[in-house]
N, C-alpha and C. Protein backbone atom coordinates (compact mmCIF):
# COMPACT_ATOMS: atom_id res chain seq x y z
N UNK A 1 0.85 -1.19 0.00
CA UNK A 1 0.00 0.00 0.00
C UNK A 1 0.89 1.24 0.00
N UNK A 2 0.25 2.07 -0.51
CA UNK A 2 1.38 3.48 -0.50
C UNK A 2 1.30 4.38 0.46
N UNK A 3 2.44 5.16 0.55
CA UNK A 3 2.42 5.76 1.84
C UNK A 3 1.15 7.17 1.54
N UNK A 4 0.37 7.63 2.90
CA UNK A 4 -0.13 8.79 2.36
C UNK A 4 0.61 9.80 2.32
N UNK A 5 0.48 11.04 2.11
CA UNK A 5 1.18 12.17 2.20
C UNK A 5 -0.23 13.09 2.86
N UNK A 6 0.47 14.22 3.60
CA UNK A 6 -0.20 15.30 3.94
C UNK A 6 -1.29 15.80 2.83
N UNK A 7 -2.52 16.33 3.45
CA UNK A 7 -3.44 16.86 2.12
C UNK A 7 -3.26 18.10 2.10
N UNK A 8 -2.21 19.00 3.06
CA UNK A 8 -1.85 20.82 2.96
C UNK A 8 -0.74 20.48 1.97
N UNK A 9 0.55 20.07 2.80
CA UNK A 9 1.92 20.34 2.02
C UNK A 9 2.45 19.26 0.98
N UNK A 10 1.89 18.00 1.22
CA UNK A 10 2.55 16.76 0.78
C UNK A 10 3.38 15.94 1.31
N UNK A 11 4.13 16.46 2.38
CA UNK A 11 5.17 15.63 3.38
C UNK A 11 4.27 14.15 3.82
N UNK A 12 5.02 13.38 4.02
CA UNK A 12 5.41 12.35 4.75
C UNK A 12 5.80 11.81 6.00
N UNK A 13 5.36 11.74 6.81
CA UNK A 13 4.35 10.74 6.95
C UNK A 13 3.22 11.35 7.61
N UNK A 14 1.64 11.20 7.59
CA UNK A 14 0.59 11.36 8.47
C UNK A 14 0.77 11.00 10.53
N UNK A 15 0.79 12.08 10.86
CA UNK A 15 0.74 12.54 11.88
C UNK A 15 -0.87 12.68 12.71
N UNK A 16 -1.75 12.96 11.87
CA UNK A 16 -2.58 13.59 12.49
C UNK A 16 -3.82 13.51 12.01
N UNK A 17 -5.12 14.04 12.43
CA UNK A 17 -5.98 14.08 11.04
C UNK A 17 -6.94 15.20 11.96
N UNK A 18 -7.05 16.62 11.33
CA UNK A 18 -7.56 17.46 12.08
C UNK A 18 -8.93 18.46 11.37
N UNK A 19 -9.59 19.33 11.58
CA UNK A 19 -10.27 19.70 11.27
C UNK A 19 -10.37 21.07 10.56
N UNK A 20 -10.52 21.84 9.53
CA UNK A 20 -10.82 22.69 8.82
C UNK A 20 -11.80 23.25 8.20
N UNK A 21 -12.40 23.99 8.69
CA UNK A 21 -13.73 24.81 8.32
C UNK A 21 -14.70 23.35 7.67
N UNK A 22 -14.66 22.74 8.34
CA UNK A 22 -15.49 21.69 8.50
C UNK A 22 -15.43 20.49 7.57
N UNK A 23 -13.59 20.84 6.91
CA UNK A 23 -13.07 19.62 6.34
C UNK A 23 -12.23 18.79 7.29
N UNK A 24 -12.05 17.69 7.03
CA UNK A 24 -11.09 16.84 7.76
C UNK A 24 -10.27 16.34 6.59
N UNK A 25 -8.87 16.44 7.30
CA UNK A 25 -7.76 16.33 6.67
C UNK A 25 -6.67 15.65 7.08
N UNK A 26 -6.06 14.67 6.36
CA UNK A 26 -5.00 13.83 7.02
C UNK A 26 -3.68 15.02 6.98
N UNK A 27 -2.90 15.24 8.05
CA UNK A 27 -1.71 16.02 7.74
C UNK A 27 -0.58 15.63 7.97
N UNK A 28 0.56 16.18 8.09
CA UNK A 28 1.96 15.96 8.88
C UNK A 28 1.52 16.50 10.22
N UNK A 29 3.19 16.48 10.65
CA UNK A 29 3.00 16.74 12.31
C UNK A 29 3.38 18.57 12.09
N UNK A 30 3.77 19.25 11.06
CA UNK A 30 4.13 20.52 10.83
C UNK A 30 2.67 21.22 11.02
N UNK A 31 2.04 20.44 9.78
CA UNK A 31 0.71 20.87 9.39
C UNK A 31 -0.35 21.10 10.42
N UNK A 32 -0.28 19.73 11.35
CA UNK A 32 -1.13 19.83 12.64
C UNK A 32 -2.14 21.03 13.40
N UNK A 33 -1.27 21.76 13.18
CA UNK A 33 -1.36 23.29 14.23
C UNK A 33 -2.29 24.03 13.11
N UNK A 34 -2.40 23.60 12.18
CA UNK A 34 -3.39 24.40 10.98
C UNK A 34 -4.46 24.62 11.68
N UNK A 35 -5.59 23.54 11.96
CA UNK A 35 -6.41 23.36 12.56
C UNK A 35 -6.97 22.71 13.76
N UNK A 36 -8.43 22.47 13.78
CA UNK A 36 -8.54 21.64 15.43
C UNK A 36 -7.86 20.25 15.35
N UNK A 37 -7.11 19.78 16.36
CA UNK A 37 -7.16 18.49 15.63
C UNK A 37 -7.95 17.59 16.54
N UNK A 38 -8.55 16.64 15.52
CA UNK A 38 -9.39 15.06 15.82
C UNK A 38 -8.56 14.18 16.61
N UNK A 39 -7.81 13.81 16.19
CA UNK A 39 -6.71 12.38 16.13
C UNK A 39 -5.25 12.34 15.95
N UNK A 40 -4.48 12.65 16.58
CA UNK A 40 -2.72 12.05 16.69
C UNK A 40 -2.69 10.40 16.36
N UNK A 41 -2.13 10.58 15.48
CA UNK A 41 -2.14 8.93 14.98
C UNK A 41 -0.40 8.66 15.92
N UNK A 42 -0.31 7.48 16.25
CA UNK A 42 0.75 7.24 17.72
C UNK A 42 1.90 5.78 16.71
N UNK A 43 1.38 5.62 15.34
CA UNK A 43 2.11 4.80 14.82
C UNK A 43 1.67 4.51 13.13
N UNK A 44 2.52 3.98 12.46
CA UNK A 44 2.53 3.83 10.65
C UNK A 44 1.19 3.02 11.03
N UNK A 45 0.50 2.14 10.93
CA UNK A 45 -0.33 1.42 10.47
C UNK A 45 -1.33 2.14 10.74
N UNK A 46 -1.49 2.62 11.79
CA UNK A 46 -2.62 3.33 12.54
C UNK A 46 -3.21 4.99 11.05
N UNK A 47 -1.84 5.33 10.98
CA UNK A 47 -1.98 6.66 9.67
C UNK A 47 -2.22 5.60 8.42
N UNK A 48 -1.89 4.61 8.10
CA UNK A 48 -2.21 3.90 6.84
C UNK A 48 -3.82 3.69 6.65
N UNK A 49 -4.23 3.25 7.56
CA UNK A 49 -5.68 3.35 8.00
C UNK A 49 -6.87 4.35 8.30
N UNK A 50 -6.57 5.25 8.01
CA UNK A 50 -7.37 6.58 8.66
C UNK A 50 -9.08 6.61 8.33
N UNK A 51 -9.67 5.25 7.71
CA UNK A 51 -10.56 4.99 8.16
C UNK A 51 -11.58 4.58 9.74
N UNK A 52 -10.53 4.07 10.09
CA UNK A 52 -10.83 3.26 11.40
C UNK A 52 -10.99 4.52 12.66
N UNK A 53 -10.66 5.34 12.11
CA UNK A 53 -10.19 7.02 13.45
C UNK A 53 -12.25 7.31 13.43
N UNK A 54 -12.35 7.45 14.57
CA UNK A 54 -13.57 8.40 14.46
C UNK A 54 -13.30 9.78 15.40
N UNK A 55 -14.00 10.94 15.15
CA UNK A 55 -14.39 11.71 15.88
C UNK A 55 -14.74 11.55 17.28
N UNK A 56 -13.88 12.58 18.02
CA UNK A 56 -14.66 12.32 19.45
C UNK A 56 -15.63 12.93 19.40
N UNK A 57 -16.89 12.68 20.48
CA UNK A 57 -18.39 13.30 20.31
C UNK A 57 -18.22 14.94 20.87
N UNK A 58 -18.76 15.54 20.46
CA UNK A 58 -19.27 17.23 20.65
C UNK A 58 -18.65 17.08 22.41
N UNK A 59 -18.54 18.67 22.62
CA UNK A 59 -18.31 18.28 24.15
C UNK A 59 -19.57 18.72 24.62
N UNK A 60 -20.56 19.77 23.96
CA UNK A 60 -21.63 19.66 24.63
C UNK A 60 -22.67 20.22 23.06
N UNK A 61 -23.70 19.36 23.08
CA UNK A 61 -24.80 19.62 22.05
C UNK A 61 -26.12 20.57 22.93
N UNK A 62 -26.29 22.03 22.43
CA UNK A 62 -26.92 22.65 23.43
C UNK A 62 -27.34 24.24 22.24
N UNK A 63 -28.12 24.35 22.63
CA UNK A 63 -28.41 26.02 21.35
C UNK A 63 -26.91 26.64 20.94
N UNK A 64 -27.07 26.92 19.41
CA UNK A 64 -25.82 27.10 18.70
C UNK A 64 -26.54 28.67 18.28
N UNK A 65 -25.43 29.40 17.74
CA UNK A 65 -26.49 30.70 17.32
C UNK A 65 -26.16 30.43 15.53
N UNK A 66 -27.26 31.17 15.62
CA UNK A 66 -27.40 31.05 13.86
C UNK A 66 -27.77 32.40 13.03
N UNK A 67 -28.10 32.60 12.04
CA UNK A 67 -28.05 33.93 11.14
C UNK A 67 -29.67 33.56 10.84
N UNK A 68 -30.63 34.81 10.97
CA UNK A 68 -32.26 34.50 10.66
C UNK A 68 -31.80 34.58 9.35
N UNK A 69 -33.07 33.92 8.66
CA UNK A 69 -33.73 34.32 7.09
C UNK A 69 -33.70 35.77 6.84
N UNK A 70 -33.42 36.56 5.70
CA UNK A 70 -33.76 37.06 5.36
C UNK A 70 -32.84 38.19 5.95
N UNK A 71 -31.60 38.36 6.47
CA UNK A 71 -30.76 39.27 7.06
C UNK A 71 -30.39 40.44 6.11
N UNK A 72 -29.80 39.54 4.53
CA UNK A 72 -29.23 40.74 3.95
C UNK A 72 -30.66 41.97 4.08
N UNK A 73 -31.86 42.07 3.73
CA UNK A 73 -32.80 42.78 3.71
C UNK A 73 -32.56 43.35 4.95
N UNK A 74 -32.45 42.50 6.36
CA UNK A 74 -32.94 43.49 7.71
C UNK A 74 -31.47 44.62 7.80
N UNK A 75 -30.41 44.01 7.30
CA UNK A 75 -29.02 44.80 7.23
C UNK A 75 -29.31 45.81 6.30
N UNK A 76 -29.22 45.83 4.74
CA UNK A 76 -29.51 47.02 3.96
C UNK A 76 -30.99 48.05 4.98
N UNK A 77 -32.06 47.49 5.15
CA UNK A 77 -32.58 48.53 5.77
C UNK A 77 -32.47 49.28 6.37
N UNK A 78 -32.00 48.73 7.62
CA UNK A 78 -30.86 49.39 8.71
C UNK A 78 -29.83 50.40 9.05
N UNK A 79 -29.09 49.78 7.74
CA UNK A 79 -28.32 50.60 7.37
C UNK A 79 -28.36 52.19 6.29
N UNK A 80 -29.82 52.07 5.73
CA UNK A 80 -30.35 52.78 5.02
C UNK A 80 -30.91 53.68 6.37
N UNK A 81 -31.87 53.63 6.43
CA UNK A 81 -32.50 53.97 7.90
C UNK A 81 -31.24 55.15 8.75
N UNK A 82 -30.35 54.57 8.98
CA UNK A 82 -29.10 55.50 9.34
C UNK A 82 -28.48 56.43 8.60
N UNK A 83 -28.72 56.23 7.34
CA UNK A 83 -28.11 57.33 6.37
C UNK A 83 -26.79 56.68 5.71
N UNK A 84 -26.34 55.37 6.05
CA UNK A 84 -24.95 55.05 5.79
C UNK A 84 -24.65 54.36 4.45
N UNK A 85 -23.47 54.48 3.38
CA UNK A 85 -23.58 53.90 2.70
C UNK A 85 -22.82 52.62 2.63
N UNK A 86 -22.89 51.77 2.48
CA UNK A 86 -22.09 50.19 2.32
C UNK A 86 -20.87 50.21 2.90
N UNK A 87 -19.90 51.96 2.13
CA UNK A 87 -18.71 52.05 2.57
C UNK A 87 -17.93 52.04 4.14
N UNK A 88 -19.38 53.39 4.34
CA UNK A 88 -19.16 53.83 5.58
C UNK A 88 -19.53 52.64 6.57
N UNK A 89 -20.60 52.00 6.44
CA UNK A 89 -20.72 51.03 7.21
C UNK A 89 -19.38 50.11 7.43
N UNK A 90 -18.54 50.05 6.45
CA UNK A 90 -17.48 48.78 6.06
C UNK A 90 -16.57 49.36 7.21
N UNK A 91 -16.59 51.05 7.09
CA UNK A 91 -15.08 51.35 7.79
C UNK A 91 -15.24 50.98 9.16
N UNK A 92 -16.45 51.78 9.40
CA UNK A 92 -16.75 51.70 11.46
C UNK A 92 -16.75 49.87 11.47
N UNK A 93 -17.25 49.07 11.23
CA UNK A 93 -17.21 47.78 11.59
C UNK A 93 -15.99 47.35 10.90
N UNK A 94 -15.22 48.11 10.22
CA UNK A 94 -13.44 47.24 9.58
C UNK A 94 -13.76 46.14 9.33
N UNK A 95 -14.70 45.97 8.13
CA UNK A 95 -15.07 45.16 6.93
C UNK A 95 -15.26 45.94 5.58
N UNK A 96 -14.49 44.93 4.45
CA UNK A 96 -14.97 45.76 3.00
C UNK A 96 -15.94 45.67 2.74
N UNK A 97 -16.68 46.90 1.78
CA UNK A 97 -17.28 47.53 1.29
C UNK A 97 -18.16 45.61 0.44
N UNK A 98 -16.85 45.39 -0.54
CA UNK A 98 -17.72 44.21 -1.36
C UNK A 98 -17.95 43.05 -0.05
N UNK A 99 -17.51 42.87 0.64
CA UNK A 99 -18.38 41.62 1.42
C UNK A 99 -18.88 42.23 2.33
N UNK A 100 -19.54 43.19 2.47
CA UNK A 100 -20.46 44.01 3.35
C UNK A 100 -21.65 43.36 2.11
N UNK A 101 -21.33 43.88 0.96
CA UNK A 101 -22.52 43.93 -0.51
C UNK A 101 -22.91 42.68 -0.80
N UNK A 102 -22.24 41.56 -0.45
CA UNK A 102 -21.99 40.14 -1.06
C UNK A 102 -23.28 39.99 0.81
N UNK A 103 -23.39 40.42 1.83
CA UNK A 103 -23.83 40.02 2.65
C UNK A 103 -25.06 40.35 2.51
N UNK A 104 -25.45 41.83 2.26
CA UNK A 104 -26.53 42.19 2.10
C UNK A 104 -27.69 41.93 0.87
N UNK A 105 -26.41 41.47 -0.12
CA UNK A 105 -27.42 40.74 -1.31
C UNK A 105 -27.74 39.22 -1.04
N UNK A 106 -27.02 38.99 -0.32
CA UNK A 106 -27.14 36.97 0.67
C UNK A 106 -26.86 36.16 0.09
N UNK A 107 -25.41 36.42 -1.07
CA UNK A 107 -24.74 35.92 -1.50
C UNK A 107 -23.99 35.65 -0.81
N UNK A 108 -23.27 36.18 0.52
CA UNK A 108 -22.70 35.08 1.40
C UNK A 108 -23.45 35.45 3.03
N UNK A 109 -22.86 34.89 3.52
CA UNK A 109 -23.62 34.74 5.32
C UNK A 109 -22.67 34.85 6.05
N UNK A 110 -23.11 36.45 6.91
CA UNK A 110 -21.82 36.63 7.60
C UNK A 110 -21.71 35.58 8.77
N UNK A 111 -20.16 35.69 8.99
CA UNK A 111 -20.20 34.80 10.39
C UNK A 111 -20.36 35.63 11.30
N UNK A 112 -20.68 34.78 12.63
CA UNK A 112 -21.32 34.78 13.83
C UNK A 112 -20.42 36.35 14.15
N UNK A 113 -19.24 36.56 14.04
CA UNK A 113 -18.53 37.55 14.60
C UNK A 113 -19.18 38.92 14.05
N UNK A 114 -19.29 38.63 12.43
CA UNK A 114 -19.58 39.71 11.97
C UNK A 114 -20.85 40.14 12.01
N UNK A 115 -21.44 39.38 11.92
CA UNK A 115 -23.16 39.72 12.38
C UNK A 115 -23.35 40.51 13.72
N UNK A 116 -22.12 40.14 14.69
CA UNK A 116 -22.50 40.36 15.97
C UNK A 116 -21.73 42.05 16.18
N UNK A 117 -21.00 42.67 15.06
CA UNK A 117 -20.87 43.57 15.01
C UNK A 117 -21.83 44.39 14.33
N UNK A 118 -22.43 43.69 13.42
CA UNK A 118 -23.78 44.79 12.53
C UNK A 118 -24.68 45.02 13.12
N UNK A 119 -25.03 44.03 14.27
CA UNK A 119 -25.62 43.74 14.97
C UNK A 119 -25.73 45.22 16.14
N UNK A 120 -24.25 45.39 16.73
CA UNK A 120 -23.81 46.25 17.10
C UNK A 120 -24.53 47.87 17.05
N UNK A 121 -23.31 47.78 15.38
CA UNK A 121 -23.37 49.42 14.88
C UNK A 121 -24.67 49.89 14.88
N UNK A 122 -25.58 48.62 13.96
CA UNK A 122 -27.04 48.95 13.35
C UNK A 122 -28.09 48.72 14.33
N UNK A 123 -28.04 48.57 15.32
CA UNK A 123 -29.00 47.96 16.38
C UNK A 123 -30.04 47.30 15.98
N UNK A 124 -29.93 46.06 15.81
CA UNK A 124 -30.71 45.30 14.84
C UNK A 124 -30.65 43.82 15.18
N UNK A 125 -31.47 43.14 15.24
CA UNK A 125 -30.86 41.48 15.89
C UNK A 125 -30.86 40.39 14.41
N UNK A 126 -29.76 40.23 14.32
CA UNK A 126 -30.07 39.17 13.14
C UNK A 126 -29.38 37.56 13.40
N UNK A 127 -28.90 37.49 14.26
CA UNK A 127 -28.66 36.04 15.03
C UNK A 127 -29.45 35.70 16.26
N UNK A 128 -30.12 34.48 16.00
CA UNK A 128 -30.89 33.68 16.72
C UNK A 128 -30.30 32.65 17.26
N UNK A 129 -30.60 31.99 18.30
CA UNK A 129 -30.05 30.67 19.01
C UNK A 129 -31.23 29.64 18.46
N UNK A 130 -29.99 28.28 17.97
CA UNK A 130 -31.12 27.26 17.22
C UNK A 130 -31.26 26.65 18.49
N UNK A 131 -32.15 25.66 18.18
CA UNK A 131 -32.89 24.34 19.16
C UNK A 131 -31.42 23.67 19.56
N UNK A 132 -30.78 23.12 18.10
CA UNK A 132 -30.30 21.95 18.55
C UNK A 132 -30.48 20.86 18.47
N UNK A 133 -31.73 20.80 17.34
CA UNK A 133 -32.37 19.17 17.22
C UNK A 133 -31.90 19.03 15.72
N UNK A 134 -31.61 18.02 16.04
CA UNK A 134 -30.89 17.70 14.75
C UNK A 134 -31.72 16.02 14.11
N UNK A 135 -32.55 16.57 14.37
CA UNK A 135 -33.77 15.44 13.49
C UNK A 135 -33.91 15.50 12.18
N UNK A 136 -33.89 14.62 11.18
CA UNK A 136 -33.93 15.17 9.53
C UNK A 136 -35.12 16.02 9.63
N UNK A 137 -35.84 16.39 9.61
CA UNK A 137 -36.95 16.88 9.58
C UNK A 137 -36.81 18.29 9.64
N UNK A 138 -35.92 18.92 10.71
CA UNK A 138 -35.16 19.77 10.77
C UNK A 138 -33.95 20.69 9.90
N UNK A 139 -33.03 18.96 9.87
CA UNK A 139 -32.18 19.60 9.27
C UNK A 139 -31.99 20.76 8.50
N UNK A 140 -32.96 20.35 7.31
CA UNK A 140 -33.18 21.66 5.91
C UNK A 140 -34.33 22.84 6.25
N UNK A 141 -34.96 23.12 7.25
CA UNK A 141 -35.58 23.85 7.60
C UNK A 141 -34.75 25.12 7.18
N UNK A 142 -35.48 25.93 6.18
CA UNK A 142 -34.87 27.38 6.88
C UNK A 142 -33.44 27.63 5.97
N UNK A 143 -33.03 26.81 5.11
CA UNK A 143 -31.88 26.76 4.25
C UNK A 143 -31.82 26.59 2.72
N UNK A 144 -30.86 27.47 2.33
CA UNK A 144 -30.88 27.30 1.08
C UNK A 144 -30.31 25.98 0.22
N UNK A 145 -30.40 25.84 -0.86
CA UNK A 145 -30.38 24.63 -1.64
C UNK A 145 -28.97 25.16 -1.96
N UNK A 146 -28.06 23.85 -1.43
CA UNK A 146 -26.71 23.67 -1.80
C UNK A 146 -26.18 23.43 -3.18
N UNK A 147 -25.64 24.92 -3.87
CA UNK A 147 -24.69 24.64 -5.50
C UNK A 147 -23.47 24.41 -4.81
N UNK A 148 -23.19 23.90 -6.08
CA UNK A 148 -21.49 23.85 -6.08
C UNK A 148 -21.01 25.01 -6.54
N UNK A 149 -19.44 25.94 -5.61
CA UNK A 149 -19.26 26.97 -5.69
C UNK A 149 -18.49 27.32 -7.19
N UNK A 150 -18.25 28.17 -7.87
CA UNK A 150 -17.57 28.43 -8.80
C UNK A 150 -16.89 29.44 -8.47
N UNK A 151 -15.90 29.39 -9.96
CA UNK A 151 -14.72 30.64 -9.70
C UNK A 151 -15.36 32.11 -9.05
N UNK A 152 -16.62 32.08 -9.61
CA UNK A 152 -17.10 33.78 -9.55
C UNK A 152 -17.48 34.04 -7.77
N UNK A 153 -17.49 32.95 -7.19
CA UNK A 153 -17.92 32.92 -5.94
C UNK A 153 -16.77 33.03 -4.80
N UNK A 154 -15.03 33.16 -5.68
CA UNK A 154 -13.67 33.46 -4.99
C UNK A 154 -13.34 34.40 -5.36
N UNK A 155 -13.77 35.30 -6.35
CA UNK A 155 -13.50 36.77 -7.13
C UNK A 155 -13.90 37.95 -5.51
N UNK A 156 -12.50 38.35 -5.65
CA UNK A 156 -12.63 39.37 -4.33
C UNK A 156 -12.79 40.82 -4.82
């Protein structure tokens, strides 16, 4: 069987297998520190195998906060409402102008941090705390239908 290599740099040998914006990735022991890590593999057969590794469980499953429906609208209003334009909004919260625009058109979804600053400036609530139930039934509640991303969706 062949040896793996790291999925960041390519080195040799698997060390580890850790977590990345919600990828998991076999790495070196350099690489490690990239992200959270899952699993220290403690010997060769054990990294040859990186099927057999599971996840340890959540440390606690309990209300997560989340972004409501329909934010870019409650944000452009808001921010209209104040007199501000995209720009000005970008500087006081030290975010650009285009992913301020990319948020408010809901082409992307700010994270929890940044919401919690618009949140802030604009006095406006647009993060909610979910349940936590993670029943299919649930799951897709409330979400958009997953494309696959394209180049135009890394254009800064």
């Amino acid at each position: 069987m062949t040896e793996l290599s790291c999925d960041i740099c390519g080195a040799t040998p698997i060390k580890a297998q850790i977590l990345i914006e919600g990828a998991k990735l076999l790495v070196c022991g350099r690489c490690a520190k990239s992200g959270k890590i899952l699993h220290y593999f403690h010997d060769e057969e054990e990294a040859e195998n990186p099927h057999k590794i599971s996840a340890p469980p959540p440390k606690s499953i309990g209300p997560e906060e989340e972004i409501v429906e329909s934010y870019g609208e409650i944000i452009r209003k808001a921010r209209q409402k104040k007199n501000l334009t995209i720009e000005e909004l970008g500087a006081r919260i030290l975010e650009k102008a285009n992913f301020l625009h990319a948020i408010e058109t809901e082409r992307l979804k700010p994270t929890i941090s940044v919401a919690k600053k618009l949140e802030k400036e604009l006095e406006i609530k647009i993060i909610q705390s979910s349940s936590g139930d993670l029943s299919p039934s649930n799951l897709n509640q409330g979400r958009k239908e997953f494309h696959e991303p394209t180049l135009g969706d890394f254009k800064g």
